[in-house]
Protein backbone atom coordinates (compact mmCIF):
# COMPACT_ATOMS: atom_id res chain seq x y z
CA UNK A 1 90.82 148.17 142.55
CA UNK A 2 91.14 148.00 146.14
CA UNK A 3 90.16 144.78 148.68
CA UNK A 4 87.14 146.39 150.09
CA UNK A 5 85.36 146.98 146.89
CA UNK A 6 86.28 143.33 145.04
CA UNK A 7 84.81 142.16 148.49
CA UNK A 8 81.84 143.78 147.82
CA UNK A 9 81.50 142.27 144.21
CA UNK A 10 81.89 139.33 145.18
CA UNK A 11 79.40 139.44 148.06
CA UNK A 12 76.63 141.12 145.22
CA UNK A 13 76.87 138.02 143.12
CA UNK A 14 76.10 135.18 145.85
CA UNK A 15 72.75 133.50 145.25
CA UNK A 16 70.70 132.71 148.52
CA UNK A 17 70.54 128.74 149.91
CA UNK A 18 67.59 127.68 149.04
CA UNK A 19 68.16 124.18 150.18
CA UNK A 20 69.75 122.87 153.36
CA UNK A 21 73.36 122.00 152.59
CA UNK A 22 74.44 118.02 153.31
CA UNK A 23 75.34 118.12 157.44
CA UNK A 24 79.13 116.85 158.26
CA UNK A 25 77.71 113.80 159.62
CA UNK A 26 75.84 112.57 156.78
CA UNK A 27 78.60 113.37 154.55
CA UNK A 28 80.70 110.92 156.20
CA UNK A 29 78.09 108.65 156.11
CA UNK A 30 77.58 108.66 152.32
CA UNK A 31 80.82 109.66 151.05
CA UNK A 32 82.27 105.61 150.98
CA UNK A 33 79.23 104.92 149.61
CA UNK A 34 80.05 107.18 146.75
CA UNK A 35 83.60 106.54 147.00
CA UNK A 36 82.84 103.03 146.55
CA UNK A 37 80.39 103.87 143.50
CA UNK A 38 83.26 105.92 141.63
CA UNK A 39 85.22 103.08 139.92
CA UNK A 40 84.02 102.93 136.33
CA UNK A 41 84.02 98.52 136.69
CA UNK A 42 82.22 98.98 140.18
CA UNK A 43 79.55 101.12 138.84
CA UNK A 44 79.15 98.75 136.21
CA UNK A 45 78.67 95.94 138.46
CA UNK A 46 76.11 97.64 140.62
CA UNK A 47 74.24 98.19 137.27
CA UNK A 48 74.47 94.90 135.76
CA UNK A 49 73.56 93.25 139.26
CA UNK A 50 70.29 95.47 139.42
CA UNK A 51 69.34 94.57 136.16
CA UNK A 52 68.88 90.93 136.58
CA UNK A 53 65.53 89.27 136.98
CA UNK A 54 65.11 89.58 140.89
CA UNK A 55 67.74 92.27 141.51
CA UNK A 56 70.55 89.63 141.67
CA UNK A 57 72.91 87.77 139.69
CA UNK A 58 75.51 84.93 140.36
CA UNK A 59 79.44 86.23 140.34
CA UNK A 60 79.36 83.65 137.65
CA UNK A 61 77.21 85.88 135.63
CA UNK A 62 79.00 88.70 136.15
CA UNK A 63 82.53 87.77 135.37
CA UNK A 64 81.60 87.70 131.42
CA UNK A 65 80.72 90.91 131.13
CA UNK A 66 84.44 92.29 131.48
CA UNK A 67 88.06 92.26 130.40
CA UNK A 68 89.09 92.02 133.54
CA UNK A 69 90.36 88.69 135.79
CA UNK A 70 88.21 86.83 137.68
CA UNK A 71 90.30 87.83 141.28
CA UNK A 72 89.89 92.09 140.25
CA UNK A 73 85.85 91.57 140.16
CA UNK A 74 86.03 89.93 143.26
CA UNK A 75 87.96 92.70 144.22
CA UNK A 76 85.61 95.65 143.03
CA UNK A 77 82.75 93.35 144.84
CA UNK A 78 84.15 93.25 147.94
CA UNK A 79 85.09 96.66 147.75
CA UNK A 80 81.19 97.46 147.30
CA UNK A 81 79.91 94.59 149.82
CA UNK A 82 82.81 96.41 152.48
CA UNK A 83 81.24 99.51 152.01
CA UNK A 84 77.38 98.40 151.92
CA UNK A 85 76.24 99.23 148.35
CA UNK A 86 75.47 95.35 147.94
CA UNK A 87 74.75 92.01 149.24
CA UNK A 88 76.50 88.79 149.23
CA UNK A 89 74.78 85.69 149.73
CA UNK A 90 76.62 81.85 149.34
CA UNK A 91 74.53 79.01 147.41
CA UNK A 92 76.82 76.41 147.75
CA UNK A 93 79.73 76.77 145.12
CA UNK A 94 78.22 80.38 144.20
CA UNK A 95 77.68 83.51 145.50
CA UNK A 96 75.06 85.88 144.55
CA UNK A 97 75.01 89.36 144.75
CA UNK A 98 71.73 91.41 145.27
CA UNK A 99 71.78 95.52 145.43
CA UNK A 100 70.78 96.76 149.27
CA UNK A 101 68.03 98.82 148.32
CA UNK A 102 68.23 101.30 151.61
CA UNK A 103 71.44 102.16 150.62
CA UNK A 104 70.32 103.57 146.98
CA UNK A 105 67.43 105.02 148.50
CA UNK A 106 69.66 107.03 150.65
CA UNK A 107 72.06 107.80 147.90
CA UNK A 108 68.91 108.65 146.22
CA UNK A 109 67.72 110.67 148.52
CA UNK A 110 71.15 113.00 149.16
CA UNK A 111 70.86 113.64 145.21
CA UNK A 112 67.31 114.68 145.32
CA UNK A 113 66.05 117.89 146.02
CA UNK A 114 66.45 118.88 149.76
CA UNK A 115 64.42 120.34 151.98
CA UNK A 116 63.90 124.56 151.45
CA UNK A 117 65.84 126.41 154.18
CA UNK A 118 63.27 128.82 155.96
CA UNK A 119 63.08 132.29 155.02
């Protein structure tokens, strides 16, 4: 089989866009955010911090729910606070950590449908 006509297979079988593709500069924007969000314990705490009455929860309350030490979750949280995906917030001998809900929403929004590319 020559080059021209495996070329011309291949070209037969491509579906149409029917949604605009993510632009370079937005995926820089959101790929820490997602980088951030792909540790198994950081996705975790994201989850069990938006679960809690009020959309935040004390590190204190947060610690418990792994095998881990208490220095790697304050690792994996700063790792998320560094890259946006949550908020940190001292009450004296505690911090509390609340979800920053633009940030989901935009995540949100790249995983939604996007917009129909014109015809």
């Amino acid at each position: 089989m020559s080059n021209k006509k495996t070329v011309a297979m291949v070209d037969d079988c491509r579906a149409p866009l029917v949604s605009e593709p993510l632009g370079e500069p937005e995926a820089s924007a959101v790929a820490p955010l997602l980088k951030a969000l792909g540790d198994p314990v950081r996705l975790r705490l994201v989850s069990l911090i938006a679960c809690h009455e009020g959309g935040e929860a004390c590190v204190c309350e947060l610690t418990g729910a792994f095998e881990l030490t208490a220095p790697t979750i304050s690792h994996h949280l700063k790792v998320l606070r560094e890259a946006g995906v949550i908020d940190a917030e001292r009450r004296g001998t505690w911090i509390f950590y609340r979800i920053n809900a633009d940030v989901l929403a935009r995540i949100s929004t790249l995983l939604a449908a996007r917009a129909p590319v014109p015809a």
